[in-house]
Protein backbone atom coordinates (compact mmCIF):
# COMPACT_ATOMS: atom_id res chain seq x y z
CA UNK A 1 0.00 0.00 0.00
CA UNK A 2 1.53 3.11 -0.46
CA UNK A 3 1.88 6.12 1.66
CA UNK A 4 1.62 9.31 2.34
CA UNK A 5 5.22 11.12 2.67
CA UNK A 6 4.39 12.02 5.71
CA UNK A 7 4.79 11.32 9.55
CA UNK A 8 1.93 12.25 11.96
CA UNK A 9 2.82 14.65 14.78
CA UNK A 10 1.11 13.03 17.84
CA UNK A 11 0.74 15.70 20.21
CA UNK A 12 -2.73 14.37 21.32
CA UNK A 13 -3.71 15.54 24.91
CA UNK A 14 -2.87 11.71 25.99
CA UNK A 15 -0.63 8.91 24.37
CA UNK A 16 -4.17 6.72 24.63
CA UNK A 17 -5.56 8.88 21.99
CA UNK A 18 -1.53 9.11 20.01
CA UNK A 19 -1.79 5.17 20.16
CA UNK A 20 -4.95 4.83 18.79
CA UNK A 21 -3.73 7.60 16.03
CA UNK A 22 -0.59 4.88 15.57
CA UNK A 23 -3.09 1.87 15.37
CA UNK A 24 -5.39 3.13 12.46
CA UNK A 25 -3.01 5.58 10.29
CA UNK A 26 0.28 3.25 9.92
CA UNK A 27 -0.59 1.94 7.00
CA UNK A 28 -1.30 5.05 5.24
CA UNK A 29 1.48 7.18 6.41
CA UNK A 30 5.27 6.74 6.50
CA UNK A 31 5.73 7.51 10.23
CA UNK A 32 5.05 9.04 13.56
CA UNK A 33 6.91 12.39 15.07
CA UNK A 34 6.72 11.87 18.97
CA UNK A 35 7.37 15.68 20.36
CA UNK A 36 8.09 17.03 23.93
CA UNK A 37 4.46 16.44 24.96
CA UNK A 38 4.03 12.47 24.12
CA UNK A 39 7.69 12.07 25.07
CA UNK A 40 7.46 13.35 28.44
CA UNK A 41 3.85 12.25 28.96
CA UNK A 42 2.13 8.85 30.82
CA UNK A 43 2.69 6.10 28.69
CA UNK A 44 5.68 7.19 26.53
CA UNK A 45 7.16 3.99 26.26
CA UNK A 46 4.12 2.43 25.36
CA UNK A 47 3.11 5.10 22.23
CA UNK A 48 6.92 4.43 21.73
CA UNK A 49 6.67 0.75 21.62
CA UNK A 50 3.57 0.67 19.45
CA UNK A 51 5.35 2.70 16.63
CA UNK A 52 8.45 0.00 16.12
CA UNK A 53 5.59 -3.00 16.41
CA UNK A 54 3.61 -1.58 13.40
CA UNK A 55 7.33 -1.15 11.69
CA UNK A 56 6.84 2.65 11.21
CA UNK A 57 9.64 5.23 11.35
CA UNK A 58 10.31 6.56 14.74
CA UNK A 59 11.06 10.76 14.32
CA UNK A 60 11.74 12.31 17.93
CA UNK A 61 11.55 15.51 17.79
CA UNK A 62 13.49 16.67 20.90
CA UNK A 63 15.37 19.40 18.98
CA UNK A 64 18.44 18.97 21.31
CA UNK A 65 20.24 22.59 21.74
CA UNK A 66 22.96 22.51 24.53
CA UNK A 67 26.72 22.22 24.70
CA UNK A 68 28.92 19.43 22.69
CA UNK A 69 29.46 17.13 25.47
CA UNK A 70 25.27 17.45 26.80
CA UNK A 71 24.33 16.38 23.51
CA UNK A 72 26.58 13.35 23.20
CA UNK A 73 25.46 12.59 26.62
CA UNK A 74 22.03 12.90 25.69
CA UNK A 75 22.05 10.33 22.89
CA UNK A 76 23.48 7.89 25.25
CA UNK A 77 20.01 7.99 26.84
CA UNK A 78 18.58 7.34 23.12
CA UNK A 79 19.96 4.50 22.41
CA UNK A 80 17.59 2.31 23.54
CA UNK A 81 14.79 3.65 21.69
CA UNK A 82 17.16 4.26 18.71
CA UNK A 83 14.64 6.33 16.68
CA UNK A 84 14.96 6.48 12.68
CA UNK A 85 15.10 10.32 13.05
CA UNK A 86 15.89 13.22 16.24
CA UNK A 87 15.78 16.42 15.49
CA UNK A 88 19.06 18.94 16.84
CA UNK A 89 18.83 22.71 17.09
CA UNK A 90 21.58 24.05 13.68
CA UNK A 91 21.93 27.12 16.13
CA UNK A 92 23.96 25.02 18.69
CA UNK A 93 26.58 24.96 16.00
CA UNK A 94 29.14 22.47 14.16
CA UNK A 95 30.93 21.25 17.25
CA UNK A 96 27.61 20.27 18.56
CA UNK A 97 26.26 18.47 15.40
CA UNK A 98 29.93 16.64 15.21
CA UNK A 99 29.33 15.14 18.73
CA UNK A 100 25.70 14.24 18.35
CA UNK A 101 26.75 12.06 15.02
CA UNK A 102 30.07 10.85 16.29
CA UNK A 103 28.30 9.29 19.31
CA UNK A 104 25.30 8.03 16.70
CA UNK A 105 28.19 6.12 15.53
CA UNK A 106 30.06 5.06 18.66
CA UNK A 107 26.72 3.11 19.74
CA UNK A 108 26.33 2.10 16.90
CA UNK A 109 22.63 3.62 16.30
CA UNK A 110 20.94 3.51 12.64
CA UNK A 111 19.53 7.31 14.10
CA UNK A 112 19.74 9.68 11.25
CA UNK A 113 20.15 13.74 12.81
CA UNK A 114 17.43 16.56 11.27
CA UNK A 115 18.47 19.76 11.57
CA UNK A 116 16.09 22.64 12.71
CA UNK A 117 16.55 25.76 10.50
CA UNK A 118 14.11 28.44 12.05
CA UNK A 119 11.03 26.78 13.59
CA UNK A 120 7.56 27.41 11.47
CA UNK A 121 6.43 29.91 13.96
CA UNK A 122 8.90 32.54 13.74
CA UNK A 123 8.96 35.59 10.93
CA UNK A 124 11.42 38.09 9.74
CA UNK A 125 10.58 40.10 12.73
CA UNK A 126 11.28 37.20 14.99
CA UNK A 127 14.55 36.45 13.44
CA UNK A 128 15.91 40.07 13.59
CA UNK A 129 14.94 39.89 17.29
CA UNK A 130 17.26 36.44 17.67
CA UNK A 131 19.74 36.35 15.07
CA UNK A 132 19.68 40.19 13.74
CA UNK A 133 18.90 38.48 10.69
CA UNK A 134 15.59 40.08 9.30
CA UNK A 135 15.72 37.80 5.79
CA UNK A 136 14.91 34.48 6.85
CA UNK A 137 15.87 33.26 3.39
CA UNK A 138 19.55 34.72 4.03
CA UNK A 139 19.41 33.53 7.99
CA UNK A 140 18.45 29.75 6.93
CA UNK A 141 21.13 29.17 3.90
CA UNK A 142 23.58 29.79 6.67
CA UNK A 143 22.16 27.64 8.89
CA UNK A 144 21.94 24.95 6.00
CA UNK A 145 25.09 25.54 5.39
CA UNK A 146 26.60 24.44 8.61
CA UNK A 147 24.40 21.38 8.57
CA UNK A 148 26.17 20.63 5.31
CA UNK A 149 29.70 21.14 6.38
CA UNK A 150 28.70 18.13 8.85
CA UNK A 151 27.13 15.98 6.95
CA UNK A 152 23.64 15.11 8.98
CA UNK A 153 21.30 13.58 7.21
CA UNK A 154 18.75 16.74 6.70
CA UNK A 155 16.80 19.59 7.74
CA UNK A 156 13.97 21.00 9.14
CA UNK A 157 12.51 23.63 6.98
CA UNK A 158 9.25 25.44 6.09
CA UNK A 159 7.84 24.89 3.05
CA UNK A 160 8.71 29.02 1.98
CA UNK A 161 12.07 27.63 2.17
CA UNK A 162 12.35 25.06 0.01
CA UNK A 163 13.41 26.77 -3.58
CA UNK A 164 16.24 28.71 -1.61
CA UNK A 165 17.75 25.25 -0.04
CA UNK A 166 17.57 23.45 -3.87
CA UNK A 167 21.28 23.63 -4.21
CA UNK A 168 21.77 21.56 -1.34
CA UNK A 169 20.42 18.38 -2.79
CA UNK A 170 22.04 16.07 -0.80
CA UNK A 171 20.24 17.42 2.61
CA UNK A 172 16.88 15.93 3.38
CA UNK A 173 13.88 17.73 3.70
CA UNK A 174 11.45 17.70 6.15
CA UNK A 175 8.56 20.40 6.08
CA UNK A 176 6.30 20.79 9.58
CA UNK A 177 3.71 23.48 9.39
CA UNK A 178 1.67 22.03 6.63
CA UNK A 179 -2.10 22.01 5.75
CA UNK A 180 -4.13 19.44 4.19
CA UNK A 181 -7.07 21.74 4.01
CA UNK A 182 -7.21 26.01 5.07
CA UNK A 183 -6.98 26.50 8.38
CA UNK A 184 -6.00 29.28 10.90
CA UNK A 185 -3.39 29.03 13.97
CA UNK A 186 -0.23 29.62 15.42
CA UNK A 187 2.43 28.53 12.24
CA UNK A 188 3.70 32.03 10.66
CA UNK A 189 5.17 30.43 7.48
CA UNK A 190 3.03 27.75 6.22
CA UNK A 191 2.20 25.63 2.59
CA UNK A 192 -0.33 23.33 1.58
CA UNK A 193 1.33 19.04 2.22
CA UNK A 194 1.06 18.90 -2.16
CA UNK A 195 2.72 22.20 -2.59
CA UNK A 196 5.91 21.29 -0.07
CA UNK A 197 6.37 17.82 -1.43
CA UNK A 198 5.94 19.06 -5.07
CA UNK A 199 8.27 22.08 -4.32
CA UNK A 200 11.45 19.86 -3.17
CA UNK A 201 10.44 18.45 0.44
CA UNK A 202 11.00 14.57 0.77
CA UNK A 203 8.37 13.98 3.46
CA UNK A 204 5.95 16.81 5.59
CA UNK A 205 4.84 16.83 8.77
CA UNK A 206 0.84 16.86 9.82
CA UNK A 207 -0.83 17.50 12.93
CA UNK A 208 -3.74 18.94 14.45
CA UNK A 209 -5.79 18.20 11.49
CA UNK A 210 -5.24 14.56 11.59
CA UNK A 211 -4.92 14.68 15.39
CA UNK A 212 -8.40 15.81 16.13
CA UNK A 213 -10.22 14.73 13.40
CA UNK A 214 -13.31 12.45 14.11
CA UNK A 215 -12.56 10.45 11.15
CA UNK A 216 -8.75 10.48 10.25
CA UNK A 217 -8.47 7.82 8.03
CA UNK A 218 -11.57 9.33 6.15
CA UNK A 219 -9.84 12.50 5.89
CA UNK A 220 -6.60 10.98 4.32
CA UNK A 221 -8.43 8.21 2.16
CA UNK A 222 -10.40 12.01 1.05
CA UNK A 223 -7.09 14.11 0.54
CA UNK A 224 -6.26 10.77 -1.56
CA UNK A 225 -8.54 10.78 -3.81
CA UNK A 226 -8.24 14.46 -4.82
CA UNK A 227 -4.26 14.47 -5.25
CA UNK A 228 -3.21 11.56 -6.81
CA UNK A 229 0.16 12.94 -8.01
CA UNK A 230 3.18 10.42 -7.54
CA UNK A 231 5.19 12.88 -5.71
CA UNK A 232 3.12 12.64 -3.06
CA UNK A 233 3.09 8.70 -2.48
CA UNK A 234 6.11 6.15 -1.53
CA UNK A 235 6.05 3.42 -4.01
């Protein structure tokens, strides 16, 4: 069967309600992002557990910011859950992505590293504020840049971004933020899940829509029928 390029962002008020998401969508997505609130709620291990039994990808998304030697330390806690993808601030620099990947290695993890650009919520004003960098375009190149020099696996980017960061084609793509129908909330910088994968992203990330839908599988069998383009589909 194939599926949508796309992991679902459980961030359900309870991992009950994220397994149950697990249970019915696995077969019609490519895999599950487990954020700050699954990953530090009741039943973690569980959601966590469920996710490698229906053989889905694993992307924790703990966006890991801190000091070279925190970092490493912080994947030694991983390794037992040895997800398929963790996500690592770009900001915390080259020294930091080194160690996280160096220790990947050392324990011998198949854990590929995602590296956050600027985070789907944040505008030009918000970058000045942080980086003094009012062109996000400019601010995320560089930031691409250094995940490049390190060689992780790929980066976190909104779908805006994604015909400035074509030249670095060996860098995965990953774009949160994305709609599967119009909707109105927090995310600053947003695209429609057919627009980002069309437009260079290799898989997109999808939430509250799915999430809190009555009828998710409806909703994707729907979205199915009304874009049948191959870029959208694994094989």
């Amino acid at each position: 069967m194939k599926k949508l390029k796309a992991f679902i962002a459980l961030d359900a008020s309870d991992n009950k309600k994220n397994i149950e998401v697990v249970q019915r969508l696995h077969q019609m997505v490519y895999g599950f992002k487990v954020g700050y609130r699954s990953f530090y709620s009741k039943d973690a291990t569980r959601l966590i557990s469920e996710i490698k039994r229906k053989k889905s990808n694993l992307f924790l998304d703990l966006k890991l910011h801190d000091i070279p030697n925190t970092v490493s330390s912080a994947i030694d806690s991983l390794k037992k859950i040895n997800p398929d993808f963790l996500t690592l601030h770009i900001s915390g620099g080259e020294e930091m992505l080194k160690a996280a990947l160096q220790n990947i290695k050392k324990l011998n993890m198949k854990t590929k590293v995602l590296g956050v650009t600027l985070l789907t919520s944040l505008d030009g004003k918000d970058s000045q504020k942080i980086y003094g960098e009012k062109n996000t375009d400019h601010l995320i190149k560089k930031l691409a840049l250094i995940a490049n020099n390190t060689n992780i696996t790929g980066l976190i980017c909104s779908g805006q971004d994604l015909k400035s960061l074509k030249r670095f084609h060996k860098l995965l793509k990953i774009t949160p933020g994305v709609k599967l129908l119009d909707r109105k909330d927090d995310q600053k910088r947003v695209s429609f899940v057919h627009d980002a994968l069309n437009e260079g992203a290799h898989f997109v990330v999808i939430g509250r829509e799915l999430i809190n839908a009555k009828d998710p599988v409806k909703v994707l069998n729907e979205y199915k029928k009304n874009h049948e383009n191959k870029n959208l589909w694994t094989k």
